[in-house]
C-alpha atoms as a PDB file:
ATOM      1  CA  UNK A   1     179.354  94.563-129.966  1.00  0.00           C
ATOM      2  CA  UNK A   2     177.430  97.504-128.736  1.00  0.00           C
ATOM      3  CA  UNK A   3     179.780 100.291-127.663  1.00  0.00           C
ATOM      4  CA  UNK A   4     177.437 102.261-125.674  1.00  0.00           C
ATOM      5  CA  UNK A   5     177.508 100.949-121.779  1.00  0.00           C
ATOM      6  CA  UNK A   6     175.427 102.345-118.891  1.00  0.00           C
ATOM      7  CA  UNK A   7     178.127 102.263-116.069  1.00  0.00           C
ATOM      8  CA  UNK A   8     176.409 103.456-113.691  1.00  0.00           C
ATOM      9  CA  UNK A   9     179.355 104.131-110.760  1.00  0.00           C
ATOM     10  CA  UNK A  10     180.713 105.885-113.605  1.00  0.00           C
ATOM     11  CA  UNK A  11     177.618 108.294-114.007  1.00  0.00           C
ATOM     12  CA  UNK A  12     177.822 108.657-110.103  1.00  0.00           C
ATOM     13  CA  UNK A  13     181.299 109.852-109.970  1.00  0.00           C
ATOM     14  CA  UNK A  14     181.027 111.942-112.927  1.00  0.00           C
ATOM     15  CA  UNK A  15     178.314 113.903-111.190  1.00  0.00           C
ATOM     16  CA  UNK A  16     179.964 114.124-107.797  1.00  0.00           C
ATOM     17  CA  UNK A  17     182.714 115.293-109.880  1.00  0.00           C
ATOM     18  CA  UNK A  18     181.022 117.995-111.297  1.00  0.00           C
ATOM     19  CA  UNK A  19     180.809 116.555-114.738  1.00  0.00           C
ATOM     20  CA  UNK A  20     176.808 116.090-115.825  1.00  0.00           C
ATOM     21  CA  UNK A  21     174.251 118.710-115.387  1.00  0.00           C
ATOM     22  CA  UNK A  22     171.071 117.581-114.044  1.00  0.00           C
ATOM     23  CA  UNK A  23     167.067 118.978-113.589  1.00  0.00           C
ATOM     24  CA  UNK A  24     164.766 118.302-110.444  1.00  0.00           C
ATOM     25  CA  UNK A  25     161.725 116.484-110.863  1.00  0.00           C
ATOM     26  CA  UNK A  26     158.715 115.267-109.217  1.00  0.00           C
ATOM     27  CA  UNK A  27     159.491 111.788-107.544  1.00  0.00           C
ATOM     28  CA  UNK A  28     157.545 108.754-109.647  1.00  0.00           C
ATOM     29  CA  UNK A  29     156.624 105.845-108.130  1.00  0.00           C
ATOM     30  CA  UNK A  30     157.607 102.356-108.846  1.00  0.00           C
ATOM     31  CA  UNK A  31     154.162  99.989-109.535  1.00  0.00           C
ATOM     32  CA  UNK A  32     155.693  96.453-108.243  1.00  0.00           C
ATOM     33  CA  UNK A  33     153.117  94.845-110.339  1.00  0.00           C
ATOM     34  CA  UNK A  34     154.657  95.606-113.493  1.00  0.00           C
ATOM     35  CA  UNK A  35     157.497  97.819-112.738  1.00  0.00           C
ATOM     36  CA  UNK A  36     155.938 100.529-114.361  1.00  0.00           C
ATOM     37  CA  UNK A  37     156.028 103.936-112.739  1.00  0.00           C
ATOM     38  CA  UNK A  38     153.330 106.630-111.579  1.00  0.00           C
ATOM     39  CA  UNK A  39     153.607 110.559-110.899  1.00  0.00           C
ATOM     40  CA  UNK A  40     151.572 111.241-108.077  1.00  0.00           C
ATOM     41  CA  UNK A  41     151.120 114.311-106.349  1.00  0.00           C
ATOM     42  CA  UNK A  42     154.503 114.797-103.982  1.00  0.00           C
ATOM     43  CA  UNK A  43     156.465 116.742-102.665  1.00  0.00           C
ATOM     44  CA  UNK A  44     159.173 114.827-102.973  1.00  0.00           C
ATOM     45  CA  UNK A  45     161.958 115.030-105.951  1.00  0.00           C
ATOM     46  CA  UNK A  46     165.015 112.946-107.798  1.00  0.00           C
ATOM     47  CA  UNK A  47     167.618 114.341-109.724  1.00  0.00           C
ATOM     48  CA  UNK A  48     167.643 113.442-113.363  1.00  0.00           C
ATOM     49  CA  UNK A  49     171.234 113.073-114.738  1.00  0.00           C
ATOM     50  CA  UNK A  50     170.456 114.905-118.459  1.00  0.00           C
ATOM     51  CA  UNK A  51     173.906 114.819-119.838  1.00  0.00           C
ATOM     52  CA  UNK A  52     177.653 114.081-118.832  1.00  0.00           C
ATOM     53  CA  UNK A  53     180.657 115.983-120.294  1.00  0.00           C
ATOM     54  CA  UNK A  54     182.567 112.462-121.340  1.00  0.00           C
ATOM     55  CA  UNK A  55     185.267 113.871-122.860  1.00  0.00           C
ATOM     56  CA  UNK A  56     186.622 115.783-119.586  1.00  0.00           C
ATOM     57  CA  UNK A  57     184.782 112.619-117.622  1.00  0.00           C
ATOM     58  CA  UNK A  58     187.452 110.152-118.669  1.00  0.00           C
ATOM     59  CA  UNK A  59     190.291 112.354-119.611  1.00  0.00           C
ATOM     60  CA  UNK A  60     189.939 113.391-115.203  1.00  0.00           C
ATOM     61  CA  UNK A  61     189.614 109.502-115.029  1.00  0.00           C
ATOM     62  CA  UNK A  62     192.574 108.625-116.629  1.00  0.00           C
ATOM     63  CA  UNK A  63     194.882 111.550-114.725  1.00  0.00           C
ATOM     64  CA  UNK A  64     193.752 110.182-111.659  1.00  0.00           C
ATOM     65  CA  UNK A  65     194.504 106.486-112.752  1.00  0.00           C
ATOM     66  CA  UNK A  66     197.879 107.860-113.969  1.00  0.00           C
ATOM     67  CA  UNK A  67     198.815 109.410-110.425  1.00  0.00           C
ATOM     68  CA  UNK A  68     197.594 106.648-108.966  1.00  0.00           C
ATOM     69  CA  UNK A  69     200.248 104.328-110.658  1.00  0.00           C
ATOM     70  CA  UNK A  70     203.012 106.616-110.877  1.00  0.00           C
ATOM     71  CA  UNK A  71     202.789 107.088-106.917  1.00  0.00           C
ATOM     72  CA  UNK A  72     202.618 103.615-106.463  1.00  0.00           C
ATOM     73  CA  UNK A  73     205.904 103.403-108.560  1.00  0.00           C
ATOM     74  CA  UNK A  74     207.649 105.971-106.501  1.00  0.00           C
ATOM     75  CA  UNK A  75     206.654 104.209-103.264  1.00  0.00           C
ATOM     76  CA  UNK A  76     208.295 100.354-104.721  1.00  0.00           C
ATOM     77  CA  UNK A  77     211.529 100.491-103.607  1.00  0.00           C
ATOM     78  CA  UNK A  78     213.639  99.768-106.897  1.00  0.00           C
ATOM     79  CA  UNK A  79     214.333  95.986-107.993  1.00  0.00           C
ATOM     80  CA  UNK A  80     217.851  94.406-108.629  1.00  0.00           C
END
């Protein structure tokens, strides 16, 4: 089993978290014919994900998973 995943919400949240650091570079273009891309001349730009800090990525994850359940917990009223 391969252990490396692309999980790509994952990425997303780790860099609106503040977790990856990223560079700016021209916008390619997809070629539909053979999904291949192009760099033409534009002014336009994407931001390339270069690197995410996984260690403090998941331990935030799992912190926020663990306040999560242990305000659901508090909000259950208690069983008999």
């Amino acid at each position: 089993m391969n252990r490396l995943a692309v999980i790509w919400d994952t990425v997303t949240v780790a860099h609106l978290q503040g977790f990856t650091t990223a560079e700016i570079h021209p916008r390619p273009v997809l070629n539909p014919a053979d999904l291949t891309f192009s760099f033409p001349p534009t002014k336009k730009t994407v931001r390339w994900i270069t690197s995410i800090d996984g260690p403090a990525m998941w331990a935030d994850f799992i912190r926020r998973v663990d306040r999560a359940d242990s305000q659901r917990r508090a909000a259950q009223p208690p069983r008999n």
